[in-house]
C-alpha atoms as a PDB file:
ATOM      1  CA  UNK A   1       9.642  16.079 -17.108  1.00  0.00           C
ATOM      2  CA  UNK A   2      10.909  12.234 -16.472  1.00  0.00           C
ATOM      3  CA  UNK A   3       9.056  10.235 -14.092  1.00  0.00           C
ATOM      4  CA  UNK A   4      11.600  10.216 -11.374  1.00  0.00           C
ATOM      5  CA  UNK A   5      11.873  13.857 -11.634  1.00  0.00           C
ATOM      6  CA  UNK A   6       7.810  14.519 -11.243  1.00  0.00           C
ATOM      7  CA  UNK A   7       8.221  12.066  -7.664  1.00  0.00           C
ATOM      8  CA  UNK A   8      11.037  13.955  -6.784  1.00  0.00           C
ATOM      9  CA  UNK A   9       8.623  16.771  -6.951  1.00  0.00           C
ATOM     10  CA  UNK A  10       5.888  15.231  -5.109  1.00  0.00           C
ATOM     11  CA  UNK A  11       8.072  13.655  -2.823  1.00  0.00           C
ATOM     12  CA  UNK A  12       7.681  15.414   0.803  1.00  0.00           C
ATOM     13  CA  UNK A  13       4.291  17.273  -0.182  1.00  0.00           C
ATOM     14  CA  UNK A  14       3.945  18.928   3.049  1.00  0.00           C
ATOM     15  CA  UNK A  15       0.209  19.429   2.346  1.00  0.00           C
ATOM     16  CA  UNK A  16      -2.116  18.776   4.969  1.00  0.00           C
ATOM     17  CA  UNK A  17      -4.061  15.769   2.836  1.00  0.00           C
ATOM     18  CA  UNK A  18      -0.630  14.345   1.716  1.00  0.00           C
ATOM     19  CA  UNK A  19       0.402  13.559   5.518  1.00  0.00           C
ATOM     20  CA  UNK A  20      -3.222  12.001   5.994  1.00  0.00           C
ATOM     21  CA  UNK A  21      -3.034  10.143   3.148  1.00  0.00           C
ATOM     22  CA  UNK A  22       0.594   9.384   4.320  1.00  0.00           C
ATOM     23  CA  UNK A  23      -0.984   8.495   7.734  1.00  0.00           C
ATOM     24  CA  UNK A  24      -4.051   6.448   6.146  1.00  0.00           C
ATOM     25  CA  UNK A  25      -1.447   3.661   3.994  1.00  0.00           C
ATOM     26  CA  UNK A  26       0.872   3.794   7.387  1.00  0.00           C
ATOM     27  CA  UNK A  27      -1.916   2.871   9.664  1.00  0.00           C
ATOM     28  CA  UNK A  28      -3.258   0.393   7.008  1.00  0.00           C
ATOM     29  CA  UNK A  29      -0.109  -1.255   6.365  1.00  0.00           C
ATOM     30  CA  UNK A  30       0.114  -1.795  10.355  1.00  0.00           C
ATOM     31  CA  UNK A  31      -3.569  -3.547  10.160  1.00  0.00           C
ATOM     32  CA  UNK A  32      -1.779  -5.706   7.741  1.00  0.00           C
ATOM     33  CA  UNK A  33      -3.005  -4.717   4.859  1.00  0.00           C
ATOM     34  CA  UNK A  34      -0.774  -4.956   1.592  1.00  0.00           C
ATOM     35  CA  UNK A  35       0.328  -1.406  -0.029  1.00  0.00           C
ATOM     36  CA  UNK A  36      -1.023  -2.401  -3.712  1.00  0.00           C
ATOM     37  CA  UNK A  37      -4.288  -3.036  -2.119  1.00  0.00           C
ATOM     38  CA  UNK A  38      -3.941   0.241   0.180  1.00  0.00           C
ATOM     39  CA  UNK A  39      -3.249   2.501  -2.799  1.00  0.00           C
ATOM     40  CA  UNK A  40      -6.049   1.054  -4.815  1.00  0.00           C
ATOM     41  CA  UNK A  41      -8.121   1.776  -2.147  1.00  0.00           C
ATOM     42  CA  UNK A  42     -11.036   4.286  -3.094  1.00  0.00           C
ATOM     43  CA  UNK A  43     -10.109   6.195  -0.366  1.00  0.00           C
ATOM     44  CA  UNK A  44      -6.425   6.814  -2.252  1.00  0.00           C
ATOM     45  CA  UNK A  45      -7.555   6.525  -6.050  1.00  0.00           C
ATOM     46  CA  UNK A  46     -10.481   9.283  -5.198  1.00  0.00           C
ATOM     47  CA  UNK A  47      -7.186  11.887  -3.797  1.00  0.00           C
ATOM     48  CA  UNK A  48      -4.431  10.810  -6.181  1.00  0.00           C
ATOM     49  CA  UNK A  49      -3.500  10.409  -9.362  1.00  0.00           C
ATOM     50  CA  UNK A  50      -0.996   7.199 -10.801  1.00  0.00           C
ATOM     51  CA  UNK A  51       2.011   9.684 -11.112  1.00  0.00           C
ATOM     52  CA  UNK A  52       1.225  11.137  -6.967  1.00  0.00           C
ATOM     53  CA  UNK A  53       1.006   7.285  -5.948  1.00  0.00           C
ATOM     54  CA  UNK A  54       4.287   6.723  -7.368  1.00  0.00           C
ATOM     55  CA  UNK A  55       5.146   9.662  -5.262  1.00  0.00           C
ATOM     56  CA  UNK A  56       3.055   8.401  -1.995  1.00  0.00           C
ATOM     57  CA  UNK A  57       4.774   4.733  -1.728  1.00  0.00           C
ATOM     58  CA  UNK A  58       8.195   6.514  -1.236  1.00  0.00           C
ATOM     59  CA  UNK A  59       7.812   8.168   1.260  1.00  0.00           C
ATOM     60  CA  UNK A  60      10.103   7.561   4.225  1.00  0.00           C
ATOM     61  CA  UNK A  61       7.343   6.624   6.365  1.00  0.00           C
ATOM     62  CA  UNK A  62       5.268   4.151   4.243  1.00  0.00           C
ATOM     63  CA  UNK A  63       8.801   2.643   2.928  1.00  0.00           C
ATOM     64  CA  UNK A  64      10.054   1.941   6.672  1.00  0.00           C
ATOM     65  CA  UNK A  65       6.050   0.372   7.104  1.00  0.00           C
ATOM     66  CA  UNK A  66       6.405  -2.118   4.187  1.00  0.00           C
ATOM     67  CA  UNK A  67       8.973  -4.676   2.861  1.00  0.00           C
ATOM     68  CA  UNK A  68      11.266  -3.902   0.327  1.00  0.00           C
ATOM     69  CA  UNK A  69       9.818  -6.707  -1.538  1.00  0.00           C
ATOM     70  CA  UNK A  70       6.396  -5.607  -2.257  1.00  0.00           C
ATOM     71  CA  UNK A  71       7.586  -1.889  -3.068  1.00  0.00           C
ATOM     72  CA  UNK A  72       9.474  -3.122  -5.634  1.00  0.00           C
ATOM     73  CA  UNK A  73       6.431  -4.801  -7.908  1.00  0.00           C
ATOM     74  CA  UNK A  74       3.623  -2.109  -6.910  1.00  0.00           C
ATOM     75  CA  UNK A  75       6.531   0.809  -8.381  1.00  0.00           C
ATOM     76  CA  UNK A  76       6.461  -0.895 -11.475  1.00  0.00           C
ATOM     77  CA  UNK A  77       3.012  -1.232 -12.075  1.00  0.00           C
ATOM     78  CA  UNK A  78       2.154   2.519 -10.990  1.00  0.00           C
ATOM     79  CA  UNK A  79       4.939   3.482 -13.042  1.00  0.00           C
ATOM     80  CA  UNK A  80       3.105   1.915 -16.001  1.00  0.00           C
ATOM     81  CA  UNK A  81      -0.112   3.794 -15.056  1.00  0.00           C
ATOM     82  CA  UNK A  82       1.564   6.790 -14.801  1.00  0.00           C
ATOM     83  CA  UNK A  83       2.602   6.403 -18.433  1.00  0.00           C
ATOM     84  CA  UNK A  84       6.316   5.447 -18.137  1.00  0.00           C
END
C-alpha cells in the first residue's frame, strides 16, 4: 500500500482519540503554536505513529487552522519518517 493510499485510509478516523487528537493540534495551533512542533509533541508522538501524522495534518480541520505554507514542509518530512 502507497503512502497516499494508507492517509487516505486514516484520513477521517472517526475514533474517539483521533477527534481529540484532532482537537488537541486545532486548539494548539490557535495558541500559536507551529504544527511541526504540535505533532512532535509527546502528547502526539506517544498516540501516533509517522504514517497516522501524515494522516492527522490533513485533516480538514487542522488544514483550515494552519497556513498552507508550513503544511507543505512538515508533509515532507513525516513522509520521510513514514518511510516514503
Amino acid at each position: 500500500m502507497s503512502i497516499k493510499e494508507e492517509i487516505s485510509r486514516l484520513l477521517g478516523d472517526p475514533t474517539a482519540e483521533h477527534k481529540r487528537l484532532t482537537e488537541y493540534c486545532v486548539g494548539q495551533l490557535k495558541q500559536g503554536r507551529s504544527l511541526s512542533e504540535i505533532v512532535a509533541d509527546p502528547y502526539v508522538t506517544n498516540r501516533l505513529n509517522p504514517m497516522q501524522r501524515c494522516a492527522l495534518v490533513e485533516e480538514p480541520e487542522i488544514v483550515h487552522a494552519a497556513q498552507e505554507e508550513s503544511l507543505d514542509d512538515l508533509r515532507s518530512h513525516l513522509a520521510e519518517l513514514a518511510g516514503g
